[in-house]
N, C-alpha and C. Protein backbone atom coordinates (compact mmCIF):
# COMPACT_ATOMS: atom_id res chain seq x y z
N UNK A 1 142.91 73.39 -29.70
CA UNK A 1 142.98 74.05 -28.41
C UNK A 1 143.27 73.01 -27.33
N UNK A 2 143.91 73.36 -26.32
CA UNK A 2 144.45 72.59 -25.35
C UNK A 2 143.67 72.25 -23.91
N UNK A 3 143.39 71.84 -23.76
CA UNK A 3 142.45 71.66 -22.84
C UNK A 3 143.70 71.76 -21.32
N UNK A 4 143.25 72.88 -20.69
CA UNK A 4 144.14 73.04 -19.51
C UNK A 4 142.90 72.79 -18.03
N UNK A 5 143.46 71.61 -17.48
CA UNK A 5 142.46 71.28 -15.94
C UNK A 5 142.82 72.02 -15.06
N UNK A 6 144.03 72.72 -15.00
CA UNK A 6 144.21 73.96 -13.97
C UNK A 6 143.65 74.86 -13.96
N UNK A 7 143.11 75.23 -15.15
CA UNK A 7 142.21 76.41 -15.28
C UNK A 7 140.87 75.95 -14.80
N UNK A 8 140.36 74.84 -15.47
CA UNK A 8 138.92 74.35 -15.34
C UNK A 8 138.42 74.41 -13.63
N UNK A 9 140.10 73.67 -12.82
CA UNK A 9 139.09 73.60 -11.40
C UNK A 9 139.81 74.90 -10.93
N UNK A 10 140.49 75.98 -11.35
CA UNK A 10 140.69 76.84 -10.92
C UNK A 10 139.50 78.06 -10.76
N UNK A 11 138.50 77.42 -11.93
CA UNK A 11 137.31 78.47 -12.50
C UNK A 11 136.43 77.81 -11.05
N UNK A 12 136.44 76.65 -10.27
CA UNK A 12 135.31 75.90 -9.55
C UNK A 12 135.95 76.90 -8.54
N UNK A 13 137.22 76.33 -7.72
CA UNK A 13 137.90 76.91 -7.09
C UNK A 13 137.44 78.71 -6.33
N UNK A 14 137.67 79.61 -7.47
CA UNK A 14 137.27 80.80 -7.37
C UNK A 14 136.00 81.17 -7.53
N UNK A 15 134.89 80.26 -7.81
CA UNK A 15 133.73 80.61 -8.13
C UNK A 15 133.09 81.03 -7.02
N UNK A 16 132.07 81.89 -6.98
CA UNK A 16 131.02 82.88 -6.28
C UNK A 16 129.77 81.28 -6.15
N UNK A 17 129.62 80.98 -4.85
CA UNK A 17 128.56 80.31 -5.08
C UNK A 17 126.89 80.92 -4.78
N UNK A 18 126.15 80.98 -5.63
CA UNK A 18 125.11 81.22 -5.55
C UNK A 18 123.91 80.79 -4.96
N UNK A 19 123.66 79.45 -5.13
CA UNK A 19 122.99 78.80 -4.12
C UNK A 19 123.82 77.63 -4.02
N UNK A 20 123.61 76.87 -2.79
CA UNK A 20 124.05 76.06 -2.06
C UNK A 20 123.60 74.53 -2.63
N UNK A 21 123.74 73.93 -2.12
CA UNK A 21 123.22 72.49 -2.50
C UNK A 21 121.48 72.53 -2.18
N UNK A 22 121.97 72.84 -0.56
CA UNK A 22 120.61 72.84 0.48
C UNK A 22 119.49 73.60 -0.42
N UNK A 23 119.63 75.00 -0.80
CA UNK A 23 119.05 75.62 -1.74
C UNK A 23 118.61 75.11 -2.81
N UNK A 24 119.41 74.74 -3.54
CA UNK A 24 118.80 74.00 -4.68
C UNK A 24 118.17 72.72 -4.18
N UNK A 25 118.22 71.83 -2.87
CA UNK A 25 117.25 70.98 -2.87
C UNK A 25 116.08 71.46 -2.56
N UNK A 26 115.88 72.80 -1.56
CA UNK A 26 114.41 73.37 -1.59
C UNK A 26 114.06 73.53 -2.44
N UNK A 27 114.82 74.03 -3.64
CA UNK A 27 114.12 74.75 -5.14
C UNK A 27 113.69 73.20 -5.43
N UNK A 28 114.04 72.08 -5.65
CA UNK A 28 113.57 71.14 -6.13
C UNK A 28 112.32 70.66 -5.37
N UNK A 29 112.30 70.73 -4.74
CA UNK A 29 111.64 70.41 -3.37
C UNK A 29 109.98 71.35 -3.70
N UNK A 30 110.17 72.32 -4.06
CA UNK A 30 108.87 73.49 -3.90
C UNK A 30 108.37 73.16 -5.68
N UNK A 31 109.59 73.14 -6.77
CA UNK A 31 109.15 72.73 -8.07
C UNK A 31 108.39 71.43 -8.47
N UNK A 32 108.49 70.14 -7.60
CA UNK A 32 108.30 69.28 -7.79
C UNK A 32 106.53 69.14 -6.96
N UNK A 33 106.55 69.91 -6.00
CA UNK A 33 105.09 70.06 -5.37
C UNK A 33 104.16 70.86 -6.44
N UNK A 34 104.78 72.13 -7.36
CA UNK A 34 103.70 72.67 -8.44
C UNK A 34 103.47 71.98 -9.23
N UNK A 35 104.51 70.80 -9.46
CA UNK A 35 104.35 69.91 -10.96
C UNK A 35 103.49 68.89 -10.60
N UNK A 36 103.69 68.36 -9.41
CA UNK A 36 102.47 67.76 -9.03
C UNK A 36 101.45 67.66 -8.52
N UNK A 37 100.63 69.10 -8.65
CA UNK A 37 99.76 69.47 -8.08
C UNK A 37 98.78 69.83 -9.94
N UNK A 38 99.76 70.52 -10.75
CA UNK A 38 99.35 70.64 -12.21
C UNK A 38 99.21 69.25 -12.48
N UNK A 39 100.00 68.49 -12.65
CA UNK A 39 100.34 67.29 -13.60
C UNK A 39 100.02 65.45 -13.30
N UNK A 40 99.73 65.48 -11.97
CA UNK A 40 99.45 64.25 -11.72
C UNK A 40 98.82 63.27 -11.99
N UNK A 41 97.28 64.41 -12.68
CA UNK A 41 96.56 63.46 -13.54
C UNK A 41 96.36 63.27 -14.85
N UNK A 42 97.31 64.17 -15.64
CA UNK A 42 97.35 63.99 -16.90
C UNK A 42 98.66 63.17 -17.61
N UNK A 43 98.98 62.12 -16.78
CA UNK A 43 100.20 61.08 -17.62
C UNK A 43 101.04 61.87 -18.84
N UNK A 44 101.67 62.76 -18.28
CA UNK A 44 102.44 63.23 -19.26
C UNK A 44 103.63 62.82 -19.41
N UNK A 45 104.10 63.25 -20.53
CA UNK A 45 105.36 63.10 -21.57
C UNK A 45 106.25 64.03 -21.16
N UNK A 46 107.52 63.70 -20.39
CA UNK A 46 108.38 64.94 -20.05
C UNK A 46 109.71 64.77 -20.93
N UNK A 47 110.11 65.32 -21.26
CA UNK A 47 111.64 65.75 -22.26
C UNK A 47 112.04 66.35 -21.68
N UNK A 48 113.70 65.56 -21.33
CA UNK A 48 114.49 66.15 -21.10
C UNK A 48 115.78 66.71 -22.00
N UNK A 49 116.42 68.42 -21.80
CA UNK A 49 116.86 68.55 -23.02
C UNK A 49 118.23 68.54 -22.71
N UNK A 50 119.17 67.64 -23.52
CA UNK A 50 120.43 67.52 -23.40
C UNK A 50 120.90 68.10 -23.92
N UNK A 51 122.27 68.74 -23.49
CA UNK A 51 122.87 67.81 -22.03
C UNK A 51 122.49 68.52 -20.81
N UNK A 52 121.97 69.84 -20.66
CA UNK A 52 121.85 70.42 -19.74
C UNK A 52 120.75 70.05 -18.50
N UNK A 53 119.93 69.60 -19.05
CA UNK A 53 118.78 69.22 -18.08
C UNK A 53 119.38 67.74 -17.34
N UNK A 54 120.10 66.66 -17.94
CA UNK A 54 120.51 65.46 -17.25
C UNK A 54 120.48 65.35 -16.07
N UNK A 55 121.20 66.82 -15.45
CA UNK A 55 121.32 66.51 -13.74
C UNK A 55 119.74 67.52 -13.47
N UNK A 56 119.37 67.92 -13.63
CA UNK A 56 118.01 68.70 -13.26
C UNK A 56 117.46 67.66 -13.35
N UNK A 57 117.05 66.69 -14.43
CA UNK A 57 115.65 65.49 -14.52
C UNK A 57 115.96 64.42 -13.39
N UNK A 58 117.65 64.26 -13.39
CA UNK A 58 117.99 63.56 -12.41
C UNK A 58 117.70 63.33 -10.92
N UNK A 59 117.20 64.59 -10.77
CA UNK A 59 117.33 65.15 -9.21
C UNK A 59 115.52 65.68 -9.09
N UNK A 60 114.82 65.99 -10.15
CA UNK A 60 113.12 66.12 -9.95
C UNK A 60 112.67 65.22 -10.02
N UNK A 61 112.68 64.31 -10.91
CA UNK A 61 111.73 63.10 -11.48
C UNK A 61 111.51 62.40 -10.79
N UNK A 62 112.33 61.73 -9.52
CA UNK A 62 111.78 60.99 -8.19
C UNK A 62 110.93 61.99 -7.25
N UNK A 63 111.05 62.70 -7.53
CA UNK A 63 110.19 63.74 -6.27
C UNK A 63 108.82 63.70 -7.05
N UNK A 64 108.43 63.75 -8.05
CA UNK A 64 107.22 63.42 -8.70
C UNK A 64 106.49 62.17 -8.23
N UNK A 65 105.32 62.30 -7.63
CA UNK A 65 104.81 60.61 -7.57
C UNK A 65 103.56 60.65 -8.38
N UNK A 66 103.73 60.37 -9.43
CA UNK A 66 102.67 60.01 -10.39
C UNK A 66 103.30 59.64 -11.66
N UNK A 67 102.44 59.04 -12.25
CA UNK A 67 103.05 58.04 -13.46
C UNK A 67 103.12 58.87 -15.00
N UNK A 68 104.41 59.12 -15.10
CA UNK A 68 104.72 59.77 -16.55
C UNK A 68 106.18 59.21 -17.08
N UNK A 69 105.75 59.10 -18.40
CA UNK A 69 106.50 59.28 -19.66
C UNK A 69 107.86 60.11 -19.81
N UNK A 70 109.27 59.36 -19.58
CA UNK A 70 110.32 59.55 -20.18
C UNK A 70 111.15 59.73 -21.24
N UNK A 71 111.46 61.17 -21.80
CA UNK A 71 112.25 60.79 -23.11
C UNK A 71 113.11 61.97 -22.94
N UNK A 72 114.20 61.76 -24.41
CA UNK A 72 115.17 63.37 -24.08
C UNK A 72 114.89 63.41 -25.55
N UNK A 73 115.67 64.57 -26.05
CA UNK A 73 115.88 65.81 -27.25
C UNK A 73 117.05 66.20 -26.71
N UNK A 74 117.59 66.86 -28.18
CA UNK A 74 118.85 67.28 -28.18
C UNK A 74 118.66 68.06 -29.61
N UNK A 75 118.68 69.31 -29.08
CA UNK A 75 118.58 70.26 -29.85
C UNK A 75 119.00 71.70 -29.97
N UNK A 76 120.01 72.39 -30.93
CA UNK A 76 120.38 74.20 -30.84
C UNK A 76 120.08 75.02 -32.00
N UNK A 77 120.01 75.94 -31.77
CA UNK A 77 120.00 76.78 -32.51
C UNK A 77 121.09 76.68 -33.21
N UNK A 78 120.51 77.17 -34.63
CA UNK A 78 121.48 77.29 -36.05
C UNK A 78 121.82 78.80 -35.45
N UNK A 79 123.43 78.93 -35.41
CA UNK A 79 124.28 80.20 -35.56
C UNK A 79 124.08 80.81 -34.44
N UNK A 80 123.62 82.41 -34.93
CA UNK A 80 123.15 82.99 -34.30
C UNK A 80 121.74 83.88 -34.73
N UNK A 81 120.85 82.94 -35.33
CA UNK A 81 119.49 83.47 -35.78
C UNK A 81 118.78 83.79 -34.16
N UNK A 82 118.20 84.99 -34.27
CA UNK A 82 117.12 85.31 -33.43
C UNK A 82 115.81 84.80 -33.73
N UNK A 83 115.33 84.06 -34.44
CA UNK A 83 113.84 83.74 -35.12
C UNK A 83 114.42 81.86 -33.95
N UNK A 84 113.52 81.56 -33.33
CA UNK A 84 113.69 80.18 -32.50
C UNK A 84 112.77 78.98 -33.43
N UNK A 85 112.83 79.55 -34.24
CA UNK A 85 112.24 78.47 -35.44
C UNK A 85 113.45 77.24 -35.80
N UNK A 86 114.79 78.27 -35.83
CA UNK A 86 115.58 77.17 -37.02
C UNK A 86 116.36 76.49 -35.84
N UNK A 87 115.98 75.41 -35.84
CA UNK A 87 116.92 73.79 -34.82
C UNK A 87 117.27 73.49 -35.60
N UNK A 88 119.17 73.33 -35.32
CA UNK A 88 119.64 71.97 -34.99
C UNK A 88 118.97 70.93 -34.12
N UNK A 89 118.43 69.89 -34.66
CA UNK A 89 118.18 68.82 -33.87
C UNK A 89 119.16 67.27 -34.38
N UNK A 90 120.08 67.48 -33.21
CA UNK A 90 120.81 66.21 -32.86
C UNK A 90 120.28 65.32 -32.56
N UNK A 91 119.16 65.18 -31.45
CA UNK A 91 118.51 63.95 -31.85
C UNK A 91 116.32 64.68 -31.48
N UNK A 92 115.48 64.26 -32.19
CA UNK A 92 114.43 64.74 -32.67
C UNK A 92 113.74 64.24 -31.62
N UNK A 93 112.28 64.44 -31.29
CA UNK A 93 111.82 63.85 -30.63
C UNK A 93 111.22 62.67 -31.32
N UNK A 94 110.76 61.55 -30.48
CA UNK A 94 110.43 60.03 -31.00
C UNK A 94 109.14 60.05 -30.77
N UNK A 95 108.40 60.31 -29.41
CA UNK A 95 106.79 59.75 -29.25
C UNK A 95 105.88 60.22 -30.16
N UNK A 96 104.78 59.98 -30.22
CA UNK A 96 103.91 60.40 -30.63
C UNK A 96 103.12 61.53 -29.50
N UNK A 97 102.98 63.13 -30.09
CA UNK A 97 102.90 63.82 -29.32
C UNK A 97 101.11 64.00 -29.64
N UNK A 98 100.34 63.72 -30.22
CA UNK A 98 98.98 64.25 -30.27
C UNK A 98 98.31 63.78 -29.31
N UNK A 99 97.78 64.93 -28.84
CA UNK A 99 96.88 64.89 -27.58
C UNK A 99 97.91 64.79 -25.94
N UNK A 100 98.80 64.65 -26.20
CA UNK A 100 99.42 64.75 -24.71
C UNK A 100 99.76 65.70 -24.37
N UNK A 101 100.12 66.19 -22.83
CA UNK A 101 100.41 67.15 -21.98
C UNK A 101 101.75 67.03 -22.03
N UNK A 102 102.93 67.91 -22.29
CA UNK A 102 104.21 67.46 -22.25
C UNK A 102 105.05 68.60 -21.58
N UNK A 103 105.66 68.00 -21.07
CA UNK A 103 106.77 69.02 -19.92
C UNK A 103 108.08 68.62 -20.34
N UNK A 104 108.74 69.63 -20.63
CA UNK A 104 110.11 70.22 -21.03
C UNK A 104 111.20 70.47 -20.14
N UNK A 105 111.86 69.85 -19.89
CA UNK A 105 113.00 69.91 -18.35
C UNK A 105 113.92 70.50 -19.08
N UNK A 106 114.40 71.79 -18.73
CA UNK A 106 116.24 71.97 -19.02
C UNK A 106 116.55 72.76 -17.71
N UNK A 107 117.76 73.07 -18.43
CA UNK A 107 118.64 73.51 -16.64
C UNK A 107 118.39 74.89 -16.58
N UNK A 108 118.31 75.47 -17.51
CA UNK A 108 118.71 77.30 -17.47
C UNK A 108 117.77 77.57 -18.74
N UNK A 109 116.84 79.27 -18.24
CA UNK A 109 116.20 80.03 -19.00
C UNK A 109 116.94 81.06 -19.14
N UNK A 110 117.78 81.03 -19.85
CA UNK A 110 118.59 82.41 -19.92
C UNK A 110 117.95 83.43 -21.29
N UNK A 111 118.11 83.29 -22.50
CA UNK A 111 117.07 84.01 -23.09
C UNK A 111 116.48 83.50 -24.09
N UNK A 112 116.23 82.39 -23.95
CA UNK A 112 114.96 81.09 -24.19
C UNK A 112 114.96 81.16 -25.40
N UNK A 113 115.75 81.03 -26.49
CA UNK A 113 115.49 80.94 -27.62
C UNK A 113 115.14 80.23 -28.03
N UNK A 114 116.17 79.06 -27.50
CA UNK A 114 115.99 77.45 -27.81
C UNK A 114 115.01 76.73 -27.48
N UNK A 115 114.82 77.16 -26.37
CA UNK A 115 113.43 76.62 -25.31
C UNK A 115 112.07 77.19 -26.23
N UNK A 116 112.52 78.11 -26.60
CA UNK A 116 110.69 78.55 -26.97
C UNK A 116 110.61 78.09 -28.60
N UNK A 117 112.30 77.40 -29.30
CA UNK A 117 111.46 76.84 -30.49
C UNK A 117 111.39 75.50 -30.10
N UNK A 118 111.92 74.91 -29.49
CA UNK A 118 111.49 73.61 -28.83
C UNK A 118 109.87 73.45 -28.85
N UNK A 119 109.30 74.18 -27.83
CA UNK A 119 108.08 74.29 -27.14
C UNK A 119 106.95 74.47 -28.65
N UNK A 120 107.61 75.17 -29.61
CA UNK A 120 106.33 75.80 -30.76
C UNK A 120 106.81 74.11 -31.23
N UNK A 121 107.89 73.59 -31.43
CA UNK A 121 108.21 72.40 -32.14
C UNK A 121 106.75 71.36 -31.82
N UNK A 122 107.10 71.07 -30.53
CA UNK A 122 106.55 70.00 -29.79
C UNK A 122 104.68 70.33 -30.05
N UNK A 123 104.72 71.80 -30.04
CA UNK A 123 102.85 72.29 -30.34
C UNK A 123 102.39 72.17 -31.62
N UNK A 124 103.50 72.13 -32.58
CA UNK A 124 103.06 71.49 -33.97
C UNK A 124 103.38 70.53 -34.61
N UNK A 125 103.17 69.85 -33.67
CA UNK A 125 103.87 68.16 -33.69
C UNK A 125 102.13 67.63 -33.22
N UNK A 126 101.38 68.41 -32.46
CA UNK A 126 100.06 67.97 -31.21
C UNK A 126 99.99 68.08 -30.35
N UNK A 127 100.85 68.07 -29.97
CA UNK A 127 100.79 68.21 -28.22
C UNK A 127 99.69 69.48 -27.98
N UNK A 128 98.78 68.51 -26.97
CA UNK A 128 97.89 69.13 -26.26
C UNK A 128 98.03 70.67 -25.51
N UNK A 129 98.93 70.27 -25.05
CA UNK A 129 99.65 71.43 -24.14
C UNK A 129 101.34 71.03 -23.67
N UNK A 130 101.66 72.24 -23.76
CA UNK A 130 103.14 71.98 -23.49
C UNK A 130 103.48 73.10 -22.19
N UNK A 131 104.27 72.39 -21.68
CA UNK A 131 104.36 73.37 -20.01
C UNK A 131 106.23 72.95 -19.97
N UNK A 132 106.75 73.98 -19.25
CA UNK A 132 108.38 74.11 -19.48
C UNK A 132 108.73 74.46 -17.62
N UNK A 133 109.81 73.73 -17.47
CA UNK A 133 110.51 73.50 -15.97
C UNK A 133 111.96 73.80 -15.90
N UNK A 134 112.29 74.56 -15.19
CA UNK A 134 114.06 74.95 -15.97
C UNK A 134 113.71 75.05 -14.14
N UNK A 135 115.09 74.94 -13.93
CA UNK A 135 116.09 74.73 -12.39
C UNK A 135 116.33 76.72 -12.19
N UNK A 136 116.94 77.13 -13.27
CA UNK A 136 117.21 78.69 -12.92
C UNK A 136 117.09 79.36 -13.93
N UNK A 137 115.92 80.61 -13.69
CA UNK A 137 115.49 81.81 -14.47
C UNK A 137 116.49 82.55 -14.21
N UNK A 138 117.39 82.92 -15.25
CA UNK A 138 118.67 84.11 -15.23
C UNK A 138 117.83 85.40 -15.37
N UNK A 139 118.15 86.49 -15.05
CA UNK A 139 117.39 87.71 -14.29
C UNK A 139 118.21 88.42 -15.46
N UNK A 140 117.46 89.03 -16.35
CA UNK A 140 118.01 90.10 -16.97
C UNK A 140 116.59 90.16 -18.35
N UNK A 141 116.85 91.26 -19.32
CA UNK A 141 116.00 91.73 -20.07
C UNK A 141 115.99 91.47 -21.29
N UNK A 142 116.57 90.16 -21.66
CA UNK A 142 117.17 89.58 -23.31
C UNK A 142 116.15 88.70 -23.22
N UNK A 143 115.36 88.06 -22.54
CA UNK A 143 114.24 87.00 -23.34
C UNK A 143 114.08 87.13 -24.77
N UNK A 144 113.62 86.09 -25.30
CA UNK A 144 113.13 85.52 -26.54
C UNK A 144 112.01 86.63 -27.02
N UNK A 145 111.16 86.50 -25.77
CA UNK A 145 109.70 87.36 -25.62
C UNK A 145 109.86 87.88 -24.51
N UNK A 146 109.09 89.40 -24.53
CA UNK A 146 109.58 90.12 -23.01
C UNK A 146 108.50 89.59 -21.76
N UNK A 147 109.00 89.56 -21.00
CA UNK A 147 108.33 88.48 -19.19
C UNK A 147 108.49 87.36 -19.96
N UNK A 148 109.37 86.90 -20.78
CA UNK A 148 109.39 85.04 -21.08
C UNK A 148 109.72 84.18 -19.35
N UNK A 149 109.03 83.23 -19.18
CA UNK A 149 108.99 82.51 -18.02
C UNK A 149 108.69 81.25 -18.06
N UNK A 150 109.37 80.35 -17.21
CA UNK A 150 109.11 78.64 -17.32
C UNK A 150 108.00 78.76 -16.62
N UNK A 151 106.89 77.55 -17.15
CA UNK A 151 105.73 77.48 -16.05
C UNK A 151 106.05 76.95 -14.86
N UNK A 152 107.11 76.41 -14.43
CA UNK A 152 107.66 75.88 -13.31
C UNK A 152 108.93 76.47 -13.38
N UNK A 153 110.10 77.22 -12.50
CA UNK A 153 110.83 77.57 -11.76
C UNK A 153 111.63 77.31 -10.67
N UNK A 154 112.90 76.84 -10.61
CA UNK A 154 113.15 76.96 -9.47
C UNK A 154 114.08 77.81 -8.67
N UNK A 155 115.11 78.66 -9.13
CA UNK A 155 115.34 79.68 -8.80
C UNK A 155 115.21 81.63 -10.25
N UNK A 156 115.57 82.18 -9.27
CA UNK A 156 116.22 83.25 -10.00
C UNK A 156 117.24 83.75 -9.77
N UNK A 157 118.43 83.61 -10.35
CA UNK A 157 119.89 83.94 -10.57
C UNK A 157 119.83 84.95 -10.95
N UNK A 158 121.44 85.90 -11.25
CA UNK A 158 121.74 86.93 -11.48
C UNK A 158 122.06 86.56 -12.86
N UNK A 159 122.39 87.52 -13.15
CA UNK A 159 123.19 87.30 -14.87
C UNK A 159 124.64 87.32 -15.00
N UNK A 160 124.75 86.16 -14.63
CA UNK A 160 126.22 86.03 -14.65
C UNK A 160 126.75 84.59 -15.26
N UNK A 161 127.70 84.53 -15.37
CA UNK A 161 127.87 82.99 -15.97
C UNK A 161 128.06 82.16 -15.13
N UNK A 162 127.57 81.02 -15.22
CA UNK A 162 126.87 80.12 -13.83
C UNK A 162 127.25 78.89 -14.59
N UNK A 163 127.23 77.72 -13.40
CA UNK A 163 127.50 76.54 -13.99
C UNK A 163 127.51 75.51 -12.89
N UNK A 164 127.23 74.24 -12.81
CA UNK A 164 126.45 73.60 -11.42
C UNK A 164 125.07 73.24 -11.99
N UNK A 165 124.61 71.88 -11.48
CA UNK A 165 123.76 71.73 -11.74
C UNK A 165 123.44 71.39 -13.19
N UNK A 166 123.99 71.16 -14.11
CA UNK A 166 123.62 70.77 -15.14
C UNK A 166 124.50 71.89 -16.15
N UNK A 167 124.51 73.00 -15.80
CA UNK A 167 125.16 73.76 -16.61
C UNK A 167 126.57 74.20 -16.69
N UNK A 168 126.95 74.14 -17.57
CA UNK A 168 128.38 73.94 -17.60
C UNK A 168 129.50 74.94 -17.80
N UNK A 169 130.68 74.94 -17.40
CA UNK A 169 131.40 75.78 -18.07
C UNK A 169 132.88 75.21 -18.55
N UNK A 170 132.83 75.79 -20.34
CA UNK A 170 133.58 74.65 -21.22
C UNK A 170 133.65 73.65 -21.12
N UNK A 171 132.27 72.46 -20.94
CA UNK A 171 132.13 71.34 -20.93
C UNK A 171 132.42 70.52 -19.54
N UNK A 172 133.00 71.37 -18.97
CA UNK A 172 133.04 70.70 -17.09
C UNK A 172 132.18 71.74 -16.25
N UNK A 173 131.87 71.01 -14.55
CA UNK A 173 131.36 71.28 -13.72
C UNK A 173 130.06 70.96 -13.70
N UNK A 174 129.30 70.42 -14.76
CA UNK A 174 127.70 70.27 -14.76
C UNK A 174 127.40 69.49 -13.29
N UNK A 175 128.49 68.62 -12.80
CA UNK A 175 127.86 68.12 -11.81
C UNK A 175 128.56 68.68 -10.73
N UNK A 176 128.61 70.08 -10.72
CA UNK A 176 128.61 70.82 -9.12
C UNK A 176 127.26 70.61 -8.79
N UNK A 177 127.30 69.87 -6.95
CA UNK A 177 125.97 70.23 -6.75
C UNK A 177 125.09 71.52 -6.22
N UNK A 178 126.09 72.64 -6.41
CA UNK A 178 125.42 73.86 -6.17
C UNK A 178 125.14 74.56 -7.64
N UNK A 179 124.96 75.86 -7.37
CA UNK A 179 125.32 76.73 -8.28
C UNK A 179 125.91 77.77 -8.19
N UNK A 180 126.85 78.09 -9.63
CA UNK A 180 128.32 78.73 -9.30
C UNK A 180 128.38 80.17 -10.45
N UNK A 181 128.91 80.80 -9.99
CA UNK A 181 129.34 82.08 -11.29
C UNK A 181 130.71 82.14 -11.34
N UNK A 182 130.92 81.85 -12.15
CA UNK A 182 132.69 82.35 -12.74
C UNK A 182 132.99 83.45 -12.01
N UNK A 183 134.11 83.89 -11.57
CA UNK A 183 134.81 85.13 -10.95
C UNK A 183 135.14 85.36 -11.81
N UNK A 184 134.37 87.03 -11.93
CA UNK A 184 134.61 87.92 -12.73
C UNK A 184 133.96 87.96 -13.79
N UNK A 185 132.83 86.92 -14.51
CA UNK A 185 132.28 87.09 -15.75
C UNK A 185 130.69 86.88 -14.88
């Protein structure tokens, strides 16, 4: 397949923007005050999940002032199984998780499959507790589990295909600094 860039910034071009930059720095801005109001004193272990979270961890993790633990994962779902058990894991997690508090950064909760076998991963690995931070809850009724929700949030989007911010469309735009929906999808 041919990779055509007329199309790619034609998709930026025409895109519907959803929130703004400014927006998404409040959303960071209000997420980073719950995380550190939960998390400040328990030195936790945060994972970030690639590639999508890169620009999300990028843009929270200084707004945090308290001392925690850096690492990423890289991990998908096999096919198209509905059971969030079976990972692909491209790369596994490394620390030692028993007894720690660990927070999960990605960009988008859209219908958390991945995210919620991540999360059982990391709970039967030890981890004390595991708590999950996604940039945008996509608004619709496909969750993993029904009311599935990040314990931290920073917006709620429509259901549309979005991209900005970490999330991409066909491998470009992750670093729009807003957030965007394709025209027409």
């Amino acid at each position: 397949m041919t990779l055509n860039l007329e199309e790619i910034e034609r998709a930026r071009d025409e895109a519907d923007c959803l929130a703004d930059d400014a927006t998404v720095e409040a959303a960071l801005d209000r997420m980073a005050e719950a995380i550190t109001a939960r998390l400040a004193d328990r030195n936790p272990l945060v994972y970030a999940v690639m590639n999508g979270a890169l620009i999300f961890a990028g843009r929270i993790l200084p707004r945090l002032p308290f001392p925690l633990e850096l690492a990423y994962l890289h991990a998908t779902r096999y096919g198209n199984a509905l059971q969030g058990t079976l990972l692909d894991w491209r790369v596994r997690p490394t620390q030692d998780l028993r007894g720690r508090t660990v927070l999960v950064l990605d960009d988008i909760l859209d219908e958390g499959h991945t995210l919620k076998a991540i999360i059982e991963h990391l709970q039967a690995e030890g981890a004390s507790e595991v708590l999950s931070a996604v940039l945008v809850h996509k608004l619709h009724t496909r969750k993993a589990t029904p009311d599935m929700r990040a314990d931290f949030s920073g917006l709620d989007i429509a259901d549309r295909f979005l991209f900005g911010c970490g999330m991409d469309y066909k491998g470009y735009w992750r670093n729009a600094p807003g957030i965007y929906a394709v025209k027409g999808l």
